[in-house]
N, C-alpha and C. Protein backbone atom coordinates (compact mmCIF):
# COMPACT_ATOMS: atom_id res chain seq x y z
N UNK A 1 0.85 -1.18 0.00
CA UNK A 1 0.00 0.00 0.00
C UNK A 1 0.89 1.24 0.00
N UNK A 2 0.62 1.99 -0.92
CA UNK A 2 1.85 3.11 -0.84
C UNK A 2 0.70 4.51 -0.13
N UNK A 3 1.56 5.72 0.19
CA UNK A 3 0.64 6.61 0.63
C UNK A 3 -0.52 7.05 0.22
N UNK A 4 -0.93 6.95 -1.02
CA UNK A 4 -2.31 7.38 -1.49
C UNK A 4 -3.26 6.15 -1.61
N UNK A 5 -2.96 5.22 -1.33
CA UNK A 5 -4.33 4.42 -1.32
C UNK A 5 -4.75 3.95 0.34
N UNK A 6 -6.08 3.72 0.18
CA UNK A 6 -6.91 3.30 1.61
C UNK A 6 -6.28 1.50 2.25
N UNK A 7 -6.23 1.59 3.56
CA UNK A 7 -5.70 0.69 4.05
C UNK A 7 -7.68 -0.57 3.81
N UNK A 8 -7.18 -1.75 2.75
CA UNK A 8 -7.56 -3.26 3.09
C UNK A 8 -7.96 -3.48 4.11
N UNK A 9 -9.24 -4.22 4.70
CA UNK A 9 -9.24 -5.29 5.57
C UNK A 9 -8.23 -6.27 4.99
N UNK A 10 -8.14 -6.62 6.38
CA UNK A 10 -7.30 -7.76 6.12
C UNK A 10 -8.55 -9.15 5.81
N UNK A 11 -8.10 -10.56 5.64
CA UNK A 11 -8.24 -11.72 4.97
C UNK A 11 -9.39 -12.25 6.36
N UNK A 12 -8.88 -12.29 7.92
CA UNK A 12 -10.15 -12.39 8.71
C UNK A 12 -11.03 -11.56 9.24
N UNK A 13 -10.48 -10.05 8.96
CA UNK A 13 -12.00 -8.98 8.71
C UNK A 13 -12.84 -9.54 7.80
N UNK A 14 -12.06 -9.59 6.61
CA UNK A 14 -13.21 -10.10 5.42
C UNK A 14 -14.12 -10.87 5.56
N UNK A 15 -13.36 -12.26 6.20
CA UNK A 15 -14.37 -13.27 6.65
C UNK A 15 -15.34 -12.57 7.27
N UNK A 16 -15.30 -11.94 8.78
CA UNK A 16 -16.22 -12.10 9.33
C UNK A 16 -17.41 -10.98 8.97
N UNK A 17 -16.20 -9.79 8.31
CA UNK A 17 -17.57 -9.12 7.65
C UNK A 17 -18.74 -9.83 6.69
N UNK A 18 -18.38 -10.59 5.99
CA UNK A 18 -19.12 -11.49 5.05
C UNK A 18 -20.26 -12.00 6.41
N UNK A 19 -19.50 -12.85 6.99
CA UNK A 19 -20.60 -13.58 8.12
C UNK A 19 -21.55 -12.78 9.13
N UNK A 20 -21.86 -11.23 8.90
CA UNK A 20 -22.60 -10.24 9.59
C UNK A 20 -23.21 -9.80 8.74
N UNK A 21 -23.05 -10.20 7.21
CA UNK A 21 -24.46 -9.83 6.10
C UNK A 21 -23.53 -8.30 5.17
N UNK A 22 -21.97 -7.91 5.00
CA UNK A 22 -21.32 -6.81 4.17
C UNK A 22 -21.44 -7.57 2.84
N UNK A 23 -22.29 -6.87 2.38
CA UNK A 23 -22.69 -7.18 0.59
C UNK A 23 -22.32 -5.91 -0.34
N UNK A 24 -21.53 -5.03 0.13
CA UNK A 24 -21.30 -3.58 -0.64
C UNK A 24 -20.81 -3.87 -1.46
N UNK A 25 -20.74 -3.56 -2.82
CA UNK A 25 -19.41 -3.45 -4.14
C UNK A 25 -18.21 -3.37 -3.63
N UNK A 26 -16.99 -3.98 -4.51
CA UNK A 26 -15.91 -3.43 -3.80
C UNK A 26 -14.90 -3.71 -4.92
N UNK A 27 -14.01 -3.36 -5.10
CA UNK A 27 -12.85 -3.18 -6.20
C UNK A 27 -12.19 -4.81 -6.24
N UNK A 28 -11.75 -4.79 -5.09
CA UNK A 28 -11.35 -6.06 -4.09
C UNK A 28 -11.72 -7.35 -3.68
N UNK A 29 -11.03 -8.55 -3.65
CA UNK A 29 -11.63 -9.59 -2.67
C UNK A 29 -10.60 -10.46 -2.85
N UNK A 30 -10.68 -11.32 -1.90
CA UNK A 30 -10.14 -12.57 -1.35
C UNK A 30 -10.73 -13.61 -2.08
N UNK A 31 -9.95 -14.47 -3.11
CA UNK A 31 -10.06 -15.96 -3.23
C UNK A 31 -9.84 -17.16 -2.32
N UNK A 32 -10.59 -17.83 -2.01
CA UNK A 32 -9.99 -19.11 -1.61
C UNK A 32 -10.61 -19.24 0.14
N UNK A 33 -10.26 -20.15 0.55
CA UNK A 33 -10.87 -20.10 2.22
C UNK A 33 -9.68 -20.20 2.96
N UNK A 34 -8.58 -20.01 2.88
CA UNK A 34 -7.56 -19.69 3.94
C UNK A 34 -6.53 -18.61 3.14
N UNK A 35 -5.88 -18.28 4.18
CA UNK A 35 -4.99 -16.40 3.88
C UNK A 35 -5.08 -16.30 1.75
N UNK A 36 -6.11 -16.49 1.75
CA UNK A 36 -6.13 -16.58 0.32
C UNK A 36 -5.21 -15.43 -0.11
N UNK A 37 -5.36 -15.76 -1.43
CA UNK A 37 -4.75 -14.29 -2.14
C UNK A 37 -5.79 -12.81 -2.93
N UNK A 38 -5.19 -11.91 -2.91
CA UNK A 38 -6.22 -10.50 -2.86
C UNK A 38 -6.22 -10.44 -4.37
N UNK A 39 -7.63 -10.55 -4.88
CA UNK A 39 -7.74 -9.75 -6.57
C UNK A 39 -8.20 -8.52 -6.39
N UNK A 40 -8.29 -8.03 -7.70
CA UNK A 40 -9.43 -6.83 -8.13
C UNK A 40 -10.02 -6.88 -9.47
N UNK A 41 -10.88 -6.09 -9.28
CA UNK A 41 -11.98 -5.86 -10.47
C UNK A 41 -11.51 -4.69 -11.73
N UNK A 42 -11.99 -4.70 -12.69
CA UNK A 42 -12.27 -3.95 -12.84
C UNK A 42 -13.68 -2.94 -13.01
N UNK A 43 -14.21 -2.71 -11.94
CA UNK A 43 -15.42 -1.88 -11.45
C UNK A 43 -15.70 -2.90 -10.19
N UNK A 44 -16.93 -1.87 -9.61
CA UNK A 44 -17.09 -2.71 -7.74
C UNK A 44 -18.10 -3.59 -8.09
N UNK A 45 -18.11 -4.59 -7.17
CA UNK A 45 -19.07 -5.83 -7.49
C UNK A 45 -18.76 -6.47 -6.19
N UNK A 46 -20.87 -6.94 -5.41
CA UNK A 46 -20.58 -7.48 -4.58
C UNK A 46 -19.95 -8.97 -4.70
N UNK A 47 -18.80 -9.28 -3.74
CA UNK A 47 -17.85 -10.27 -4.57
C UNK A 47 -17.88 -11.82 -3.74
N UNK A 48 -19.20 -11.47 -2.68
CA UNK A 48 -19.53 -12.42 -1.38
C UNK A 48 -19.75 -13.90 -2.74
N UNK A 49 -19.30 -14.49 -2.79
CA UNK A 49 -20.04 -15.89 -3.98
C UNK A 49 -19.19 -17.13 -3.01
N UNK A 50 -20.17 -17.89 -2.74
CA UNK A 50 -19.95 -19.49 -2.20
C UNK A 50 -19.86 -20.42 -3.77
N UNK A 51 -18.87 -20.99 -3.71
CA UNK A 51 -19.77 -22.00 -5.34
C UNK A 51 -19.05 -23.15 -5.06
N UNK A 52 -19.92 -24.07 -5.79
CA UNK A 52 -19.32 -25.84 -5.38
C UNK A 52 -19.46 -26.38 -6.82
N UNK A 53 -18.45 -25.78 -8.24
CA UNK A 53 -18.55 -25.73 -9.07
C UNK A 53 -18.24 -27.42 -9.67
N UNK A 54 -17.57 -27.68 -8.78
CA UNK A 54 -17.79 -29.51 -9.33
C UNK A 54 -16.45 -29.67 -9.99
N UNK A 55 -15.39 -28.29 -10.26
CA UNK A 55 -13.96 -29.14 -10.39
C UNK A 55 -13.05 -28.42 -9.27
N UNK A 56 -13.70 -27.54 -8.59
CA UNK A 56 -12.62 -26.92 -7.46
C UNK A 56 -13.49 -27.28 -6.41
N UNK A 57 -13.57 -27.85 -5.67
CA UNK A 57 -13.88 -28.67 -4.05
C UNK A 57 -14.62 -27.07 -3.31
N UNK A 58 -14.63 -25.91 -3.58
CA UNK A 58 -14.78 -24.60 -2.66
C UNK A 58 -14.30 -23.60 -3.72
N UNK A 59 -15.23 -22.52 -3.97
CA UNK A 59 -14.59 -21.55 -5.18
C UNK A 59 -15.28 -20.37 -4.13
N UNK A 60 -14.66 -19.53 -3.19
CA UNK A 60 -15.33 -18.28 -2.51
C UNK A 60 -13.85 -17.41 -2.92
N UNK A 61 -14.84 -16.00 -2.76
CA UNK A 61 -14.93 -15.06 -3.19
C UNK A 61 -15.18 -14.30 -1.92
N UNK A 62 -14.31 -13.35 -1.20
CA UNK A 62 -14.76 -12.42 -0.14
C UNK A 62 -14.65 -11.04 -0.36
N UNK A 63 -15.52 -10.11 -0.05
CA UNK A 63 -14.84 -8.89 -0.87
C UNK A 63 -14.25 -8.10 0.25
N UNK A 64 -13.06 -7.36 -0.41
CA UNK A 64 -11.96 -7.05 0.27
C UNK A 64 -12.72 -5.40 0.61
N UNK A 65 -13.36 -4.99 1.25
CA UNK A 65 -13.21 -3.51 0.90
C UNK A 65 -12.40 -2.77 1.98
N UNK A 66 -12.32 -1.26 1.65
CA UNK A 66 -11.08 -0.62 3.07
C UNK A 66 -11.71 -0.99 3.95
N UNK A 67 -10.65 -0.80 4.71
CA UNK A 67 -11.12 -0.32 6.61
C UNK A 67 -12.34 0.61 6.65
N UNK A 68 -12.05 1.82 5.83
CA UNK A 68 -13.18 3.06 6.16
C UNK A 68 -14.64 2.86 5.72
N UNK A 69 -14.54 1.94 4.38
CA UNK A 69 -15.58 1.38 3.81
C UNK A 69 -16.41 0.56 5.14
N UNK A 70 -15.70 -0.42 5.37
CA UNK A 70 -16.19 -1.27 6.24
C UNK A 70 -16.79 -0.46 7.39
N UNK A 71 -16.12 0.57 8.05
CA UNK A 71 -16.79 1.18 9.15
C UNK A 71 -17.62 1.83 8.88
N UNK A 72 -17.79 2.68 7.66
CA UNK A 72 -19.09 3.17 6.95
C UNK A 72 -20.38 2.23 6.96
N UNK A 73 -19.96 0.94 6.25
CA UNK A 73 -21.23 0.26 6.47
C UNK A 73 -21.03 -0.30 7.68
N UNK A 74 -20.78 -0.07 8.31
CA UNK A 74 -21.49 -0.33 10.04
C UNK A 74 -21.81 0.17 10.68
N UNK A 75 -21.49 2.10 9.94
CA UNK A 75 -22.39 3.10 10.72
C UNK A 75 -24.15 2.73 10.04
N UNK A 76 -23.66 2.78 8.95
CA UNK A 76 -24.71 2.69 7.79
C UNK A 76 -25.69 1.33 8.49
N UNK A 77 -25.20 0.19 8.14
CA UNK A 77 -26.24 -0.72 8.65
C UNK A 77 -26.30 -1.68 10.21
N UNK A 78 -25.52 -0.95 10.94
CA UNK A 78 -25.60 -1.84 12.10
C UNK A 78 -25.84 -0.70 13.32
N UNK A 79 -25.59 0.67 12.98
CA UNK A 79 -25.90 1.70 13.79
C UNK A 79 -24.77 1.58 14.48
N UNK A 80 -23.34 1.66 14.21
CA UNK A 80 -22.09 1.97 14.77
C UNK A 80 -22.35 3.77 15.25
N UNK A 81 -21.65 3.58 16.23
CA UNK A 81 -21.41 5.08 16.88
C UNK A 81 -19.82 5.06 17.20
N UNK A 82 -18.71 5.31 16.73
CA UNK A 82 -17.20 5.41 16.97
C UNK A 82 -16.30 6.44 16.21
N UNK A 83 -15.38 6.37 16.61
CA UNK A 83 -14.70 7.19 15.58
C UNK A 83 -12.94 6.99 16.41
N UNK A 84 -12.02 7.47 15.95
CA UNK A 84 -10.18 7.56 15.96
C UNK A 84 -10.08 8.41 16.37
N UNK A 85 -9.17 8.94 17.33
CA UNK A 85 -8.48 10.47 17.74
C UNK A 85 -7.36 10.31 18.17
N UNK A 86 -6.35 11.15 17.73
CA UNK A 86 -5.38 11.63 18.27
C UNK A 86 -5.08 12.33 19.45
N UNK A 87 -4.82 11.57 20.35
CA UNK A 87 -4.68 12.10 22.26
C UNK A 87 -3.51 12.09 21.85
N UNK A 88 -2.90 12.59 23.38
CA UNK A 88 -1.37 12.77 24.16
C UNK A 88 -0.64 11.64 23.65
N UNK A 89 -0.93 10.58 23.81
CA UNK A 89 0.29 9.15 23.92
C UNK A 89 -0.07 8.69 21.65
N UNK A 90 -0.88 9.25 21.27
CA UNK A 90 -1.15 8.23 20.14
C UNK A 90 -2.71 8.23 19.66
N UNK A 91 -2.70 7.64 18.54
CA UNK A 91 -3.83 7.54 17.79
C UNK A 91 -4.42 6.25 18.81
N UNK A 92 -6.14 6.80 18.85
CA UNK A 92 -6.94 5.36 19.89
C UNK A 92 -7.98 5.41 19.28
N UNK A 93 -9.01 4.87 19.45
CA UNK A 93 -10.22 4.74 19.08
C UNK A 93 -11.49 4.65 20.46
N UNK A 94 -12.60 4.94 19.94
CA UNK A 94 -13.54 4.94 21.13
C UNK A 94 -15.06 4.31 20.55
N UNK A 95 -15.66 3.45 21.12
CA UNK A 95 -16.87 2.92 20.54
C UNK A 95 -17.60 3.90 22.10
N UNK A 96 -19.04 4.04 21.02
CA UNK A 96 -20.37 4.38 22.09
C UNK A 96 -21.26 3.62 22.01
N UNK A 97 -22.12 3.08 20.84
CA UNK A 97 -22.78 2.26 20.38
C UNK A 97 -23.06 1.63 19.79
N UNK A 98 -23.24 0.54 19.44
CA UNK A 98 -23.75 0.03 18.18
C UNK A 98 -25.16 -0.78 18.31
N UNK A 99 -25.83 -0.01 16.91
CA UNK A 99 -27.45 0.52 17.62
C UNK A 99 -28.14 0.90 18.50
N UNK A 100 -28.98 -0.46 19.12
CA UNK A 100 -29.46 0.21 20.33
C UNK A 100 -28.80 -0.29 21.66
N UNK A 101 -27.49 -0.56 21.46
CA UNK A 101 -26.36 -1.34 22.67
C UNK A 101 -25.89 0.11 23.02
N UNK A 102 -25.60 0.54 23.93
CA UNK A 102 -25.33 1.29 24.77
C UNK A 102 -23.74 0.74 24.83
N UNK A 103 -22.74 1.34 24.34
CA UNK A 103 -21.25 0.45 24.69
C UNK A 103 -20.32 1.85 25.34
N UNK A 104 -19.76 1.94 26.04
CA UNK A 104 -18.28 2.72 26.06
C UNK A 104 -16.92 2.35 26.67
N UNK A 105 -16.52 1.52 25.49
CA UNK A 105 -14.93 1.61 25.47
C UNK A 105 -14.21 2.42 24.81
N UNK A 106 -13.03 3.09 25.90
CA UNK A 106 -12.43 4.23 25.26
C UNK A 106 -10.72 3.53 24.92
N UNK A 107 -10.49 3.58 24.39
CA UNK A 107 -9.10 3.62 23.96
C UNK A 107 -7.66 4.37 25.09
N UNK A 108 -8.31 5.69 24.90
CA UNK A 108 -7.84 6.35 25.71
C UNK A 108 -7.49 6.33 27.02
N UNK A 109 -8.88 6.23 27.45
CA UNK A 109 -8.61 5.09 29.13
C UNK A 109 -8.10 4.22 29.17
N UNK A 110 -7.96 3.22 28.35
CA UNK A 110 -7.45 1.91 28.21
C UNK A 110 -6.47 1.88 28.41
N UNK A 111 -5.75 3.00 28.06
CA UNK A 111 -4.25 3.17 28.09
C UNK A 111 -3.69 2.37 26.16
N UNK A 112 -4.97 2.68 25.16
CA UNK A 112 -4.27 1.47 23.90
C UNK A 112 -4.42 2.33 22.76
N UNK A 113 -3.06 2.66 22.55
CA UNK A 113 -2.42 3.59 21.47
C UNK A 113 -1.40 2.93 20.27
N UNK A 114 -2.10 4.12 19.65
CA UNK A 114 -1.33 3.20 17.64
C UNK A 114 -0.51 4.24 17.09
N UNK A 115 0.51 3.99 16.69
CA UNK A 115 1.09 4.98 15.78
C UNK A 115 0.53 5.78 14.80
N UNK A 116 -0.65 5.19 14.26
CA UNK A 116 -1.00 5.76 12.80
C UNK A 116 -2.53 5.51 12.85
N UNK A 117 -2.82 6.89 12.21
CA UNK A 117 -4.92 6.51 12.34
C UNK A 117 -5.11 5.17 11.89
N UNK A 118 -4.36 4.32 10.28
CA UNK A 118 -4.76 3.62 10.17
C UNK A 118 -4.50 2.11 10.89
N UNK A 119 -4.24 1.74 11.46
CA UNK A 119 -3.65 0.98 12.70
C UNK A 119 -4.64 1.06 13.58
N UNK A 120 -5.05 2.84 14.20
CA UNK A 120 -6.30 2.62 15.18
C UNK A 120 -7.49 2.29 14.77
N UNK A 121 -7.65 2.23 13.01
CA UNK A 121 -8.81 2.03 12.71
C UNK A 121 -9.17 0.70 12.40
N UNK A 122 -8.27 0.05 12.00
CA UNK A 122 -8.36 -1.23 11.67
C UNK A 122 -8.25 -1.97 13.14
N UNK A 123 -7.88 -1.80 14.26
CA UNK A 123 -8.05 -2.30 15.50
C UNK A 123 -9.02 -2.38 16.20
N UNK A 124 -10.18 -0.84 15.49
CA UNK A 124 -11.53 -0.53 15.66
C UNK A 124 -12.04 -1.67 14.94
N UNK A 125 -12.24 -1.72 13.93
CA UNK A 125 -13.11 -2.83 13.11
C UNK A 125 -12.88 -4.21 14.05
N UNK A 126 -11.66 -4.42 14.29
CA UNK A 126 -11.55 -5.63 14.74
C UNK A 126 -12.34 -5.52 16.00
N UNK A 127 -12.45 -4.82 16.84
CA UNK A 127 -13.16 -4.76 17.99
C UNK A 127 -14.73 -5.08 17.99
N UNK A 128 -14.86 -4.36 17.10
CA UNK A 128 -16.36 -4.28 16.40
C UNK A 128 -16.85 -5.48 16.12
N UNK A 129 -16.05 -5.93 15.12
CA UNK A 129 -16.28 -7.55 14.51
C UNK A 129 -16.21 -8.19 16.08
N UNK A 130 -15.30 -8.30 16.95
CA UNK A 130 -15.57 -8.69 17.96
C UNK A 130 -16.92 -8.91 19.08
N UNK A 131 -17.50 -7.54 18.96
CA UNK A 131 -18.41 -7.36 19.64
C UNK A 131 -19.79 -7.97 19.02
N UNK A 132 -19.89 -7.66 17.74
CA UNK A 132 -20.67 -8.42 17.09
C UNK A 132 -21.10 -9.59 17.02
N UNK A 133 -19.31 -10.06 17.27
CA UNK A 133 -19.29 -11.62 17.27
C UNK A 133 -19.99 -12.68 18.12
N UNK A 134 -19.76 -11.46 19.48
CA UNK A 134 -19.95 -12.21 20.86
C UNK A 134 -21.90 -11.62 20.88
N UNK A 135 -22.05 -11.16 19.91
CA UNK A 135 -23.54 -11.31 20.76
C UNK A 135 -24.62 -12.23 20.58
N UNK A 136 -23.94 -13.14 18.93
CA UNK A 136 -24.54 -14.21 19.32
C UNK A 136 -24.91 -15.20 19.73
């Protein structure tokens, strides 16, 4: 990733975004069911496809989209309330809600700082995906 492009989920964001219902277009995606390897499109297309094509044993398709994408659609469809800031020690992140869950973990308090927004943001998602994870 050089400086002008948006930081990837990584390969088990992808997964689990897929498994919480992320169907957005995306440039991007993951072949295969383990640390697969990353394609692209040319144009966005939701890239979620299961297939049991009868000469490859598993043919999936995950779509790769950014970090920011991803937190967009989770403001967008899951009613995320969070955002990144730059305090004293480092870039942190802070959740309030997601929907009608009442959450506050702060980063800040936590004492859990990142060098770089994108680092705190992608640590956000993971949290998220976390929280998500555990509620069912």
């Amino acid at each position: 990733m050089n400086d002008k492009q948006l930081q990837l989920v990584t390969f088990n964001q992808a997964v689990k975004l897929k498994a919480i219902g992320f169907n957005w277009p995306t440039y991007f995606y993951y072949e295969g069911i383990e640390e697969s390897f990353l394609e692209s499109g040319n144009f966005p297309v939701a890239h979620n496809l299961d297939n049991n094509d009868g000469i490859r044993k598993k043919f999936i398709r995950t779509s790769a989209p950014t970090v920011s994408h991803a937190l967009k659609w989770m403001r967008d469809k899951k009613g995320l309330h969070a955002f990144c800031d730059n305090k004293y020690h480092g870039w942190h992140y802070e959740i309030y809600s997601i929907g009608n869950d009442a959450i506050r973990i702060d980063g800040n308090e936590l004492q859990i700082f990142f060098e770089t927004y994108e680092e705190a943001e992608s640590a956000l998602l993971d949290e998220l995906l976390m929280l998500i994870e555990n509620e069912k």
